[in-house]
PDB file of N, CA and C in Angstrom:
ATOM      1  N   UNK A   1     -26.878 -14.383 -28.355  1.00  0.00           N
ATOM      2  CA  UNK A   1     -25.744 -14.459 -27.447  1.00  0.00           C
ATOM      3  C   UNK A   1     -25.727 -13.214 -26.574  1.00  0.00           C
ATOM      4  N   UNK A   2     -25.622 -13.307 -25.314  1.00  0.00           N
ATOM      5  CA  UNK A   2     -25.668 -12.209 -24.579  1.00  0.00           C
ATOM      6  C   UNK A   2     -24.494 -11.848 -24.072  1.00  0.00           C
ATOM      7  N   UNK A   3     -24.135 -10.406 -24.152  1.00  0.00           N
ATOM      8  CA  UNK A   3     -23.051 -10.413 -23.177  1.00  0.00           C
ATOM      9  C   UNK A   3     -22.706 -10.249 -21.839  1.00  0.00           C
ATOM     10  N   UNK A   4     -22.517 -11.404 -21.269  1.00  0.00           N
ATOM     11  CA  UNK A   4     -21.741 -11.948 -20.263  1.00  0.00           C
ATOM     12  C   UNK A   4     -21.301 -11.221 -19.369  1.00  0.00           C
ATOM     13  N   UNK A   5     -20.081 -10.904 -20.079  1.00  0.00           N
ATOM     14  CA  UNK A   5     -19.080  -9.825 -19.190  1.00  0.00           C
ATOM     15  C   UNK A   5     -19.479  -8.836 -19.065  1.00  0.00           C
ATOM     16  N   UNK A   6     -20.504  -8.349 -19.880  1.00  0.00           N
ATOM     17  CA  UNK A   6     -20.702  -6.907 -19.454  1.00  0.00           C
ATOM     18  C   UNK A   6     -21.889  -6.792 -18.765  1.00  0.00           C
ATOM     19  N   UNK A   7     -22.818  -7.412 -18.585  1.00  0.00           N
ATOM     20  CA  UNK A   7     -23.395  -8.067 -17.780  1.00  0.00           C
ATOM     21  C   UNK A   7     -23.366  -8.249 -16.159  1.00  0.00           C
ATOM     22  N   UNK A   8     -22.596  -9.059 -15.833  1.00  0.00           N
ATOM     23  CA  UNK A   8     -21.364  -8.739 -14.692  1.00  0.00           C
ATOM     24  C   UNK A   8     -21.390  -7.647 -14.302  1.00  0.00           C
ATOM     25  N   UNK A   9     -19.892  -6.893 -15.443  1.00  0.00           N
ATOM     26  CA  UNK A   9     -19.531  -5.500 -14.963  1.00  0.00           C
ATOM     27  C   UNK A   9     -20.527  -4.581 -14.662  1.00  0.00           C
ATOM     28  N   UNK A  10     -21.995  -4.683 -15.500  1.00  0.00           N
ATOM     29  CA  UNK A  10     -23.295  -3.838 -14.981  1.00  0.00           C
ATOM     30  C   UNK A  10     -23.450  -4.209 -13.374  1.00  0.00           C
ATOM     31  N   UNK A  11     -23.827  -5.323 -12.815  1.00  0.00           N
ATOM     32  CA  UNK A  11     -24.351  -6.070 -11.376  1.00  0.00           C
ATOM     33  C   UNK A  11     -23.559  -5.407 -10.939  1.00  0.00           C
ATOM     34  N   UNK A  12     -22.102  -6.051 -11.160  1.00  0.00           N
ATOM     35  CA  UNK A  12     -20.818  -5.219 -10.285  1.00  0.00           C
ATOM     36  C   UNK A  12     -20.762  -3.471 -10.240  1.00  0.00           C
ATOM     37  N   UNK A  13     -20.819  -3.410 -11.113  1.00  0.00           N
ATOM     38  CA  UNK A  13     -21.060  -1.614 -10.587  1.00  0.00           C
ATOM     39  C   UNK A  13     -22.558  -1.255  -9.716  1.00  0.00           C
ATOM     40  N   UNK A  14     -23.484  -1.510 -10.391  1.00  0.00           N
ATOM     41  CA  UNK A  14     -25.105  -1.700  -9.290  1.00  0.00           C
ATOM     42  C   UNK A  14     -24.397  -1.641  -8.273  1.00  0.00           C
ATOM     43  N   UNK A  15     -24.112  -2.820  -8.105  1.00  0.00           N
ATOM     44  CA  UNK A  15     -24.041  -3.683  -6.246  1.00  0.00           C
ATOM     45  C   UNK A  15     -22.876  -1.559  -5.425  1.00  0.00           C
ATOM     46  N   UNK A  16     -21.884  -1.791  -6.114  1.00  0.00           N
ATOM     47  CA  UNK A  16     -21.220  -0.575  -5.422  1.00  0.00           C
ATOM     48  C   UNK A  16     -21.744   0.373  -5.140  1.00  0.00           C
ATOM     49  N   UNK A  17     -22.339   0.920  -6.197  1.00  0.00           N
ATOM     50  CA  UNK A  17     -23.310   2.199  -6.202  1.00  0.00           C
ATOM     51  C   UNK A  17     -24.523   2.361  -5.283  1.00  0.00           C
ATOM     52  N   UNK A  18     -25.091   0.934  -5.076  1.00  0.00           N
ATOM     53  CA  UNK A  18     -26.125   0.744  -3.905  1.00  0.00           C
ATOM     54  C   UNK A  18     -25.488   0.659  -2.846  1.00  0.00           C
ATOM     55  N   UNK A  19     -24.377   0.237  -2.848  1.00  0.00           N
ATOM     56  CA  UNK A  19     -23.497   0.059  -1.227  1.00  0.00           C
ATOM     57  C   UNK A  19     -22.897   1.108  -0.608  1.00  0.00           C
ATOM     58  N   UNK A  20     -22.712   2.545  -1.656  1.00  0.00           N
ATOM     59  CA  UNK A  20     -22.329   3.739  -1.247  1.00  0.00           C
ATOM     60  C   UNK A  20     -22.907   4.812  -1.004  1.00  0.00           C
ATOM     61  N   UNK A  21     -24.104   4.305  -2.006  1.00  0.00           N
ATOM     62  CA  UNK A  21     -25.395   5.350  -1.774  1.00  0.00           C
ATOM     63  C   UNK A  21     -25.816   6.235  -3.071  1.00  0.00           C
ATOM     64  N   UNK A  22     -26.593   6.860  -3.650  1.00  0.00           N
ATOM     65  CA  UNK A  22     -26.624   7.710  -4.548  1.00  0.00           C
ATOM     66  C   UNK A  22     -26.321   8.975  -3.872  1.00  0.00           C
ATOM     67  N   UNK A  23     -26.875   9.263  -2.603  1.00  0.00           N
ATOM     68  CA  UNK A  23     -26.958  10.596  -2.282  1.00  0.00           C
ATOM     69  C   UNK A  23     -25.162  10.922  -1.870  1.00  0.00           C
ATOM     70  N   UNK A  24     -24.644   9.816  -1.492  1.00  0.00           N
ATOM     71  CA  UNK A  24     -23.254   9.709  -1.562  1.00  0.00           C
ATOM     72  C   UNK A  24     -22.291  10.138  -2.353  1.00  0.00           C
ATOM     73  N   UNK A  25     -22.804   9.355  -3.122  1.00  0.00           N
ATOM     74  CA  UNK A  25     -21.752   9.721  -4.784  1.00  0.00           C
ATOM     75  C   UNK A  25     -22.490  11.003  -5.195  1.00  0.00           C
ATOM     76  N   UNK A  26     -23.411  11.426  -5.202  1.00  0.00           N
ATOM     77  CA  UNK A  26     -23.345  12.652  -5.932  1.00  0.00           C
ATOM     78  C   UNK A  26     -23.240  14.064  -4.893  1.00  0.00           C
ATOM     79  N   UNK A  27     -23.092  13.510  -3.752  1.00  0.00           N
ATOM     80  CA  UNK A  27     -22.556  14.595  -2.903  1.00  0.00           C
ATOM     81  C   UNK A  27     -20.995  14.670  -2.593  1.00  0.00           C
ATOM     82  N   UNK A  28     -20.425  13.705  -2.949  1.00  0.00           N
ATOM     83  CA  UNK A  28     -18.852  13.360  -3.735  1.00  0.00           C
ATOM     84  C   UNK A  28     -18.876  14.439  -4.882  1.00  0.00           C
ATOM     85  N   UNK A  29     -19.495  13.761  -5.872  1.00  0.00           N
ATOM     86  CA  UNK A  29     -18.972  14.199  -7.509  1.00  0.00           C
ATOM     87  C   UNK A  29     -19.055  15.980  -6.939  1.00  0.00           C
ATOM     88  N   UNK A  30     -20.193  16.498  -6.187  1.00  0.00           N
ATOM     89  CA  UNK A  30     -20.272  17.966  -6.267  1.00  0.00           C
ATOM     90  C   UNK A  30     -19.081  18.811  -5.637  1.00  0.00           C
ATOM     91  N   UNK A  31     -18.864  17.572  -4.120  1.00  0.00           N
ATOM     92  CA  UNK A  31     -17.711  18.455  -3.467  1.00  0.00           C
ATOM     93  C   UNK A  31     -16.352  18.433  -4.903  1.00  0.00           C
ATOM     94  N   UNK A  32     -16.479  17.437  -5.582  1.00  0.00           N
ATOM     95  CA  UNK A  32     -15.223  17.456  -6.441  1.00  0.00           C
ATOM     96  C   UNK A  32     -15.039  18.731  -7.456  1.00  0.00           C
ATOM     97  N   UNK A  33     -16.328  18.830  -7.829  1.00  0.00           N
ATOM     98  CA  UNK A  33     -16.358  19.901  -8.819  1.00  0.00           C
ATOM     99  C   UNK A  33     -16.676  21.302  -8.084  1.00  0.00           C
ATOM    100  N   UNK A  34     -17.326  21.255  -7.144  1.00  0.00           N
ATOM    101  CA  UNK A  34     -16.506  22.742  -6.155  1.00  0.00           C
ATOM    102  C   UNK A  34     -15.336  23.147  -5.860  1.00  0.00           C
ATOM    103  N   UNK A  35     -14.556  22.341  -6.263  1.00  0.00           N
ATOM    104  CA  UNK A  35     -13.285  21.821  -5.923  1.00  0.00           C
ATOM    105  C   UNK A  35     -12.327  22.277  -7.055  1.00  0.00           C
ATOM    106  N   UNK A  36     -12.566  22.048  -7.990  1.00  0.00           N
ATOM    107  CA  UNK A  36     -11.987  22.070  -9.632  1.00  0.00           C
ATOM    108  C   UNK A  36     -13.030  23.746  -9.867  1.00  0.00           C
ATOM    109  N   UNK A  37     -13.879  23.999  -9.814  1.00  0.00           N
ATOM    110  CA  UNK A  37     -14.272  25.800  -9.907  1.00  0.00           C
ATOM    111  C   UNK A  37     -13.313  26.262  -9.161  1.00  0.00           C
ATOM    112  N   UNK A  38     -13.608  26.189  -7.745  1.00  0.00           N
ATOM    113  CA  UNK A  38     -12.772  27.063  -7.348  1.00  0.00           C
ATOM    114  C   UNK A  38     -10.675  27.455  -7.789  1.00  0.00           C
ATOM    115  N   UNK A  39     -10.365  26.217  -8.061  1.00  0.00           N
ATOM    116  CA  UNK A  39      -9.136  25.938  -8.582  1.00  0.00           C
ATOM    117  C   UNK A  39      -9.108  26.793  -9.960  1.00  0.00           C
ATOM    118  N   UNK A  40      -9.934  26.536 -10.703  1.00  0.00           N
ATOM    119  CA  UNK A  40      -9.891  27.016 -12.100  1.00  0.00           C
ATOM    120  C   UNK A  40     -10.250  28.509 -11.810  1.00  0.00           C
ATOM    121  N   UNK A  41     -11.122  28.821 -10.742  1.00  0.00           N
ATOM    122  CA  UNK A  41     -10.901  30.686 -10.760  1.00  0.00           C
ATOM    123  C   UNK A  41      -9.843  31.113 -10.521  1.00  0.00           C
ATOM    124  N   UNK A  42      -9.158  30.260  -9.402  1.00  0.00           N
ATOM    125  CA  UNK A  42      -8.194  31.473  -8.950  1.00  0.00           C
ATOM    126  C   UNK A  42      -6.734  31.154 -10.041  1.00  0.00           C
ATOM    127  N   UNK A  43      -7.047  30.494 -11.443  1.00  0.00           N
ATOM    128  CA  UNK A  43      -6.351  30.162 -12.357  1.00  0.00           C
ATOM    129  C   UNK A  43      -6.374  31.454 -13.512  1.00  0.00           C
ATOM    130  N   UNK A  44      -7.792  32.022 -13.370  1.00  0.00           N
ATOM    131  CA  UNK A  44      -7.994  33.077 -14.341  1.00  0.00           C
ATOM    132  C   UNK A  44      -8.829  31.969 -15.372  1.00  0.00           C
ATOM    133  N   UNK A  45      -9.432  31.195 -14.576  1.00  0.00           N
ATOM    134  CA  UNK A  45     -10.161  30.293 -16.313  1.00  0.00           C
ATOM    135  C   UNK A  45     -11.879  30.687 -15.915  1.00  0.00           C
ATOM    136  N   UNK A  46     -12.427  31.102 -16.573  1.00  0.00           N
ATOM    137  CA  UNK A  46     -13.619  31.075 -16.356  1.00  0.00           C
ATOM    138  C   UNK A  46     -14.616  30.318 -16.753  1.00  0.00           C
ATOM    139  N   UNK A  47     -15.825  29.974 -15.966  1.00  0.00           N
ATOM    140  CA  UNK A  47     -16.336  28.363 -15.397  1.00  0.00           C
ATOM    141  C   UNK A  47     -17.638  28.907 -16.675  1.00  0.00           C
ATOM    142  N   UNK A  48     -18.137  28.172 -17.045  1.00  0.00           N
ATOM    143  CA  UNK A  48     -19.249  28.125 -17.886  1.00  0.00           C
ATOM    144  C   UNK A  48     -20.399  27.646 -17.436  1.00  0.00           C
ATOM    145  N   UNK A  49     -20.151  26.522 -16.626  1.00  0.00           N
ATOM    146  CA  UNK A  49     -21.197  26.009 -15.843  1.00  0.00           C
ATOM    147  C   UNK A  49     -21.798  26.112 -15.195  1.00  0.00           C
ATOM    148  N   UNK A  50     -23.175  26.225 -14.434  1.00  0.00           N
ATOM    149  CA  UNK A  50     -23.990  26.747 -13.778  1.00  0.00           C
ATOM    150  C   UNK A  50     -23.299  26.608 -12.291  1.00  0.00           C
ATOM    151  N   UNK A  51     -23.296  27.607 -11.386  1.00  0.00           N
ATOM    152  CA  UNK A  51     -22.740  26.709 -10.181  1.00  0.00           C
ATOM    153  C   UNK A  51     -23.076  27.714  -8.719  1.00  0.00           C
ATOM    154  N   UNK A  52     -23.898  28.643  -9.133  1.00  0.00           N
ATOM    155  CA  UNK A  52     -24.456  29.986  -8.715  1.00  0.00           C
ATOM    156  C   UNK A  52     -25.619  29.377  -7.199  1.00  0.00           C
ATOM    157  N   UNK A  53     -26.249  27.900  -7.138  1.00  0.00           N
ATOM    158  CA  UNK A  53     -26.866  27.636  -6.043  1.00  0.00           C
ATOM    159  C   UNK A  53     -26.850  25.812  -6.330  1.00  0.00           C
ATOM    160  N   UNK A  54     -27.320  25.356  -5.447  1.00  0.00           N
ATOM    161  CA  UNK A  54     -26.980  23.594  -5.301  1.00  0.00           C
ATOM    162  C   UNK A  54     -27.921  23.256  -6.315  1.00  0.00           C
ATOM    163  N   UNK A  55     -29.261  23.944  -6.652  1.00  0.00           N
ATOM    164  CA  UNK A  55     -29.689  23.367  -7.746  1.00  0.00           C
ATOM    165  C   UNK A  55     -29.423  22.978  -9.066  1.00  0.00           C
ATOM    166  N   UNK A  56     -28.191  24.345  -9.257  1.00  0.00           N
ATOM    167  CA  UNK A  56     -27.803  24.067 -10.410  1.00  0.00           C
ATOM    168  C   UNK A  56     -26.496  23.159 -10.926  1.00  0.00           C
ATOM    169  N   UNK A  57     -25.939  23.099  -9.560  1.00  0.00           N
ATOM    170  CA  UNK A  57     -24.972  22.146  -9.870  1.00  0.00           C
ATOM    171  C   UNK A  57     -24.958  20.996 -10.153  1.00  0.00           C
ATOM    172  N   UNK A  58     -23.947  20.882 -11.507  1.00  0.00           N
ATOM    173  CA  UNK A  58     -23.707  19.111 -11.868  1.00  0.00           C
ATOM    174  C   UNK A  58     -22.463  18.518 -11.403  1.00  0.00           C
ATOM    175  N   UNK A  59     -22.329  17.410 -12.440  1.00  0.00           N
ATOM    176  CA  UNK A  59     -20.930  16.429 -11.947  1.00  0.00           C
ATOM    177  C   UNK A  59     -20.574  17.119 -13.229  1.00  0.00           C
ATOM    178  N   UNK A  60     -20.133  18.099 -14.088  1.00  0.00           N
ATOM    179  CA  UNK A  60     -19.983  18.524 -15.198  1.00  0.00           C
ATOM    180  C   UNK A  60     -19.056  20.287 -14.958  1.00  0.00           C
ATOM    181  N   UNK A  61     -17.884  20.432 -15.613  1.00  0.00           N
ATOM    182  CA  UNK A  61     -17.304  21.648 -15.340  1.00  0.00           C
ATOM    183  C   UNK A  61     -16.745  22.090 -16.672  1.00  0.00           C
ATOM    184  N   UNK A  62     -17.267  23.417 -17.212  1.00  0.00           N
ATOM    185  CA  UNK A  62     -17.039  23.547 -18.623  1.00  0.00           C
ATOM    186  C   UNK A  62     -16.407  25.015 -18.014  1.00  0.00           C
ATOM    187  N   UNK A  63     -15.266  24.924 -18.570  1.00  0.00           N
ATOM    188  CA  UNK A  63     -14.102  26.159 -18.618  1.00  0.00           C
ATOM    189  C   UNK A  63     -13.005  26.799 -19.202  1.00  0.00           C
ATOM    190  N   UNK A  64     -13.128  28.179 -19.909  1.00  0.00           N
ATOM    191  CA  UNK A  64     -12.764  28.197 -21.181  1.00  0.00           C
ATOM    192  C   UNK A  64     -11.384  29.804 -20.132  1.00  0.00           C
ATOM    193  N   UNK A  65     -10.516  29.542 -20.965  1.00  0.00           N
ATOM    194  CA  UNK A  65      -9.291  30.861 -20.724  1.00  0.00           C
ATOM    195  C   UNK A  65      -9.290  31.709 -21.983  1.00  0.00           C
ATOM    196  N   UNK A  66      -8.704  32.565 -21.803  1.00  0.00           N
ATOM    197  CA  UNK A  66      -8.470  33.358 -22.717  1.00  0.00           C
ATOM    198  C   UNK A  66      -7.099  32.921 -23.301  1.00  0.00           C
ATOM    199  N   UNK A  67      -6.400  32.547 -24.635  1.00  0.00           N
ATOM    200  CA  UNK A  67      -5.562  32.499 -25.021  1.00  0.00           C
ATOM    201  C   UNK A  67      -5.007  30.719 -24.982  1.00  0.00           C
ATOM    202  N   UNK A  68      -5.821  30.093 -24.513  1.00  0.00           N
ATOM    203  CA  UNK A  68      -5.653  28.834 -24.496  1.00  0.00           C
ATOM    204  C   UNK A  68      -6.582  27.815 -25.670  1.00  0.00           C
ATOM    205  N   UNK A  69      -5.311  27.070 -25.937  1.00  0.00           N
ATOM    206  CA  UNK A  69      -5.493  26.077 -27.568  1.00  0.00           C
ATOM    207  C   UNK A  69      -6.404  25.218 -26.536  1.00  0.00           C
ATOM    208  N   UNK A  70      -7.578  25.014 -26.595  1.00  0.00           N
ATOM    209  CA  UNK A  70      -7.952  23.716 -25.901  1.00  0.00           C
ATOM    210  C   UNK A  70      -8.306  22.423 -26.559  1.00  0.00           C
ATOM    211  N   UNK A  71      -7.820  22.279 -27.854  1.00  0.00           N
ATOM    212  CA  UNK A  71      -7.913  20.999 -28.832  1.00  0.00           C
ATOM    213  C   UNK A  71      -6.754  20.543 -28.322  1.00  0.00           C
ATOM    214  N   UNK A  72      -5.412  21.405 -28.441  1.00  0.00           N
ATOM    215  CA  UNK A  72      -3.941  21.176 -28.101  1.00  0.00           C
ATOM    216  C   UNK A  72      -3.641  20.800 -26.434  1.00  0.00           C
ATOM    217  N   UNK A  73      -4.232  21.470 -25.536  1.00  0.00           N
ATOM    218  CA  UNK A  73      -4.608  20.867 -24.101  1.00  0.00           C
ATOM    219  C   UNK A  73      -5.103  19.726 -23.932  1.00  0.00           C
ATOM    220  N   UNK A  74      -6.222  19.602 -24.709  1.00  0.00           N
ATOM    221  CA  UNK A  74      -6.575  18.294 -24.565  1.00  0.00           C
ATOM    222  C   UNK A  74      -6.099  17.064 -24.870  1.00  0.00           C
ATOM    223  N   UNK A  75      -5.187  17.331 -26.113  1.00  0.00           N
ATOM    224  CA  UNK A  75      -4.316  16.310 -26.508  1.00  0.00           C
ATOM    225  C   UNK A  75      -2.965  16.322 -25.510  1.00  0.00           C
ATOM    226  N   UNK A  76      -2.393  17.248 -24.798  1.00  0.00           N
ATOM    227  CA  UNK A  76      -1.893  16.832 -24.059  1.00  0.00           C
ATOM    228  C   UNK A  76      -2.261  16.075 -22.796  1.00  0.00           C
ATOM    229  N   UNK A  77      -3.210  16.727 -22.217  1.00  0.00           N
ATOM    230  CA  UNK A  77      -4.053  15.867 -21.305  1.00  0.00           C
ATOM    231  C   UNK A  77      -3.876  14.397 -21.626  1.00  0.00           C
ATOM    232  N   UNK A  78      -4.360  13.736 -22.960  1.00  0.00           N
ATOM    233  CA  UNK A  78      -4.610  12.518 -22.988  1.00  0.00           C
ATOM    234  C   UNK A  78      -3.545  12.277 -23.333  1.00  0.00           C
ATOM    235  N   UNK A  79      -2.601  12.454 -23.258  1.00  0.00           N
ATOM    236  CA  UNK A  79      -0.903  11.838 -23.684  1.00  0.00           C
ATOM    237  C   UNK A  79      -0.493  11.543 -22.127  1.00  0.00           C
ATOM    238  N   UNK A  80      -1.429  12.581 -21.242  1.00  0.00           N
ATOM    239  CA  UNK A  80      -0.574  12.598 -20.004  1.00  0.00           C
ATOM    240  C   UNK A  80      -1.265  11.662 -18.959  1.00  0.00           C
ATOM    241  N   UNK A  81      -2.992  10.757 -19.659  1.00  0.00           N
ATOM    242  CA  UNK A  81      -3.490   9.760 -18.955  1.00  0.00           C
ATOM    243  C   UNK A  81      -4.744  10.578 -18.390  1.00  0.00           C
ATOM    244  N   UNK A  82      -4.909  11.988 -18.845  1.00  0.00           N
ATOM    245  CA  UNK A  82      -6.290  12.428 -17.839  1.00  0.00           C
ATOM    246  C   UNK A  82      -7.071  12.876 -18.927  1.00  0.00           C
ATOM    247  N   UNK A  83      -8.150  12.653 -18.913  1.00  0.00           N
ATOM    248  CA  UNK A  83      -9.554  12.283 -19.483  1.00  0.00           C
ATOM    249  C   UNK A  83     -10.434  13.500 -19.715  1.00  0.00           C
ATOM    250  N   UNK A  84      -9.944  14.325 -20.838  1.00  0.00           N
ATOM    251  CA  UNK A  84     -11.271  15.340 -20.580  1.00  0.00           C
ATOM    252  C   UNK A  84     -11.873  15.436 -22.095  1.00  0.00           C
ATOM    253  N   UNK A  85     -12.341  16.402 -22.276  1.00  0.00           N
ATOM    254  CA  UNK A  85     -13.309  16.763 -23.259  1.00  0.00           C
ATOM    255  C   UNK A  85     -13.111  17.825 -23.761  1.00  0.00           C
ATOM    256  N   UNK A  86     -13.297  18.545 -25.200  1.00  0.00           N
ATOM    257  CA  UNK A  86     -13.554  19.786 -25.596  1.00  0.00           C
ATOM    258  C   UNK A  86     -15.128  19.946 -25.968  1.00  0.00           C
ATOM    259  N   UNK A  87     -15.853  20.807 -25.404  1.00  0.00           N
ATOM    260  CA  UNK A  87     -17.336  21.058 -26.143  1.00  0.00           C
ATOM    261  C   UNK A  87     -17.302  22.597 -26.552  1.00  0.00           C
ATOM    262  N   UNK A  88     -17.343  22.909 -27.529  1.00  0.00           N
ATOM    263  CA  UNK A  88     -17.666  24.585 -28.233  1.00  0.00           C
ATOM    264  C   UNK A  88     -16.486  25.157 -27.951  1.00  0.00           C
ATOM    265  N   UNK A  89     -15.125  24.404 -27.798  1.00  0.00           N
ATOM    266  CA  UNK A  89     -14.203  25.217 -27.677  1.00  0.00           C
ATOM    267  C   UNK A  89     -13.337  25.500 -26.328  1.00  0.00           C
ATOM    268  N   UNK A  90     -14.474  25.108 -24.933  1.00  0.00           N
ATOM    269  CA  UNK A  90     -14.271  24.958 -23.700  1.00  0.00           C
ATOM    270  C   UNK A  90     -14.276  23.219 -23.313  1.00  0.00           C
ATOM    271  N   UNK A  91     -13.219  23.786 -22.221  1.00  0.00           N
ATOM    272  CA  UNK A  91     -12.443  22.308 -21.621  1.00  0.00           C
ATOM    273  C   UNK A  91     -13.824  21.903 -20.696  1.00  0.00           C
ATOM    274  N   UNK A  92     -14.156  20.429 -21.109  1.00  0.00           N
ATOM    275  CA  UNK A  92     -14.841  19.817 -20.297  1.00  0.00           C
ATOM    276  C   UNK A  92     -14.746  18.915 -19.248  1.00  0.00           C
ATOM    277  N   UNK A  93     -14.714  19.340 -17.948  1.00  0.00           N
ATOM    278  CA  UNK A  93     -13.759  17.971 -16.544  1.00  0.00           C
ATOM    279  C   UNK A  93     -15.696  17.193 -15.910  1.00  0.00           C
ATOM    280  N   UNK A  94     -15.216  16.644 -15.975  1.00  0.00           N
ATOM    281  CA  UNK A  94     -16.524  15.509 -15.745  1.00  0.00           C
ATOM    282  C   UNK A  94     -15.922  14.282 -14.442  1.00  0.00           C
ATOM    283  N   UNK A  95     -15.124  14.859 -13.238  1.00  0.00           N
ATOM    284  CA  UNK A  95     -14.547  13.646 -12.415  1.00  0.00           C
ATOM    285  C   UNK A  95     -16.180  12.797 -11.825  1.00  0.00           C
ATOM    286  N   UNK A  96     -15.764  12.070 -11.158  1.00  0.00           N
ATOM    287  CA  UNK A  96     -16.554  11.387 -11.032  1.00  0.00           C
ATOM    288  C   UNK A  96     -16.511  10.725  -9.214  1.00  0.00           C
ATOM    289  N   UNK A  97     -17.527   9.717  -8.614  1.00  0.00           N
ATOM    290  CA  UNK A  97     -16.687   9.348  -7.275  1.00  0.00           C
ATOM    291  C   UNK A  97     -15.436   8.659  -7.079  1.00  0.00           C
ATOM    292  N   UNK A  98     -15.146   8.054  -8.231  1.00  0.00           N
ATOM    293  CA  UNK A  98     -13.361   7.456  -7.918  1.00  0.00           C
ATOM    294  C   UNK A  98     -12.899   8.116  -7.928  1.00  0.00           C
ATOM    295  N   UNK A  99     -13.070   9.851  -8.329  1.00  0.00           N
ATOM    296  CA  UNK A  99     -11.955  10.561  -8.587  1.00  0.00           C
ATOM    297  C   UNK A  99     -11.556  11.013  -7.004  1.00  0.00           C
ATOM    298  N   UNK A 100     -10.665  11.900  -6.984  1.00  0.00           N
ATOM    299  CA  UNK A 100     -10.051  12.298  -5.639  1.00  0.00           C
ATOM    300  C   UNK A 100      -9.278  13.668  -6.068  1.00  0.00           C
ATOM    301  N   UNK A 101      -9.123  14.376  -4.911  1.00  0.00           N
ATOM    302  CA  UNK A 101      -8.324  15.771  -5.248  1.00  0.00           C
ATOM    303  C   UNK A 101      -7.074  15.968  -6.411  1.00  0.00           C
ATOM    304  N   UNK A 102      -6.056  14.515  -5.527  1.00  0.00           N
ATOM    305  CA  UNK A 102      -4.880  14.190  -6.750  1.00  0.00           C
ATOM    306  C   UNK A 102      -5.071  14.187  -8.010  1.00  0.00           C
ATOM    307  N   UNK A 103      -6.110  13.961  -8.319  1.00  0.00           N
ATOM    308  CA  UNK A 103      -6.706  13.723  -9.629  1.00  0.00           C
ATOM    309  C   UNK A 103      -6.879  14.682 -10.443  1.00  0.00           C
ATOM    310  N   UNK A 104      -7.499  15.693  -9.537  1.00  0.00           N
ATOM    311  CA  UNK A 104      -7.732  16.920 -10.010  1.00  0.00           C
ATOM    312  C   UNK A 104      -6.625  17.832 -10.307  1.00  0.00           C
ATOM    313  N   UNK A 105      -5.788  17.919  -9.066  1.00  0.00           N
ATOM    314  CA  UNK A 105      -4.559  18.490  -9.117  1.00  0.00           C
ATOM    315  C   UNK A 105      -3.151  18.177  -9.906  1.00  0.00           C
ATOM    316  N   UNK A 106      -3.599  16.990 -10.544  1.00  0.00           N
ATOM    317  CA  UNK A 106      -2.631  16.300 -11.953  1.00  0.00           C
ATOM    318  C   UNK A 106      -3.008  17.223 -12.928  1.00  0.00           C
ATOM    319  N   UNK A 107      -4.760  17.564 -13.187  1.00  0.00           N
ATOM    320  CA  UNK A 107      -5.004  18.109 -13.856  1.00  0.00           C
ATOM    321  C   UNK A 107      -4.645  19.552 -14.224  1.00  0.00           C
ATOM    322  N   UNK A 108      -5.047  19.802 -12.689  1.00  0.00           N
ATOM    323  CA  UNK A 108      -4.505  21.681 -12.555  1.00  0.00           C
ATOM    324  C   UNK A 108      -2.896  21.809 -12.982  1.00  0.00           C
ATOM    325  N   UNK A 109      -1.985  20.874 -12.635  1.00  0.00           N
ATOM    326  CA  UNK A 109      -0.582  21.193 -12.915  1.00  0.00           C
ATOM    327  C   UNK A 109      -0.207  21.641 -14.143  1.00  0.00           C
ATOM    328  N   UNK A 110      -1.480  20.619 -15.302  1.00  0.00           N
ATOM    329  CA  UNK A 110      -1.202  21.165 -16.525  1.00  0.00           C
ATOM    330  C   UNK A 110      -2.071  22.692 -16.982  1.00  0.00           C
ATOM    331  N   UNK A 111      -2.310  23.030 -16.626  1.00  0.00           N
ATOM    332  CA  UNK A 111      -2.947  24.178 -16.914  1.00  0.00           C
ATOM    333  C   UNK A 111      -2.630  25.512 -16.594  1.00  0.00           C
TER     334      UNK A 111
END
């Protein structure tokens, strides 16, 4: 038995992703996360992630504060509907091309 629906939802995402471009979306995801560094410096959080020339940048933002519970952040986060991660202790933001500034800035409010 195969699945169907997910199936679909694979084509259906393909088809978008070819219709927007790769070089698109990941020149999206980067402006986003240039976007969320710079926010998180002038927060006092410092970025973990490589972000020093375009090579090294990902769709990936690992950022840790001083004095901040980030198990307890994160659980608020997901009480509050936004999606992140803890890895080694540092907050992990991973937006993506649906995401948008608002998105980000829901995020920053809590922080």
């Amino acid at each position: 038995a195969y699945n169907l629906v997910g199936i679909n939802g694979l084509i259906g995402c393909l088809e978008l992703l070819l219709q927007i471009g790769p070089e698109a979306m990941s020149a999206r995801i980067l402006e986003l996360t240039d976007y969320l560094t710079e926010e998180l410096r002038s927060r006092d959080w410092s970025v973990l992630s490589p972000r020093d020339s375009d090579g090294e940048k990902s769709g990936i933002v690992l950022a840790e504060k001083l004095g901040v519970d980030t198990d307890l952040l994160a659980a608020l986060l997901h009480k509050a509907g936004i999606v992140v991660s803890i890895r080694g202790g540092a907050l992990r933001v991973s937006p993506h091309g649906y995401n948008n500034r608002e998105d980000l800035g829901n995020l920053l409010e809590y922080l």
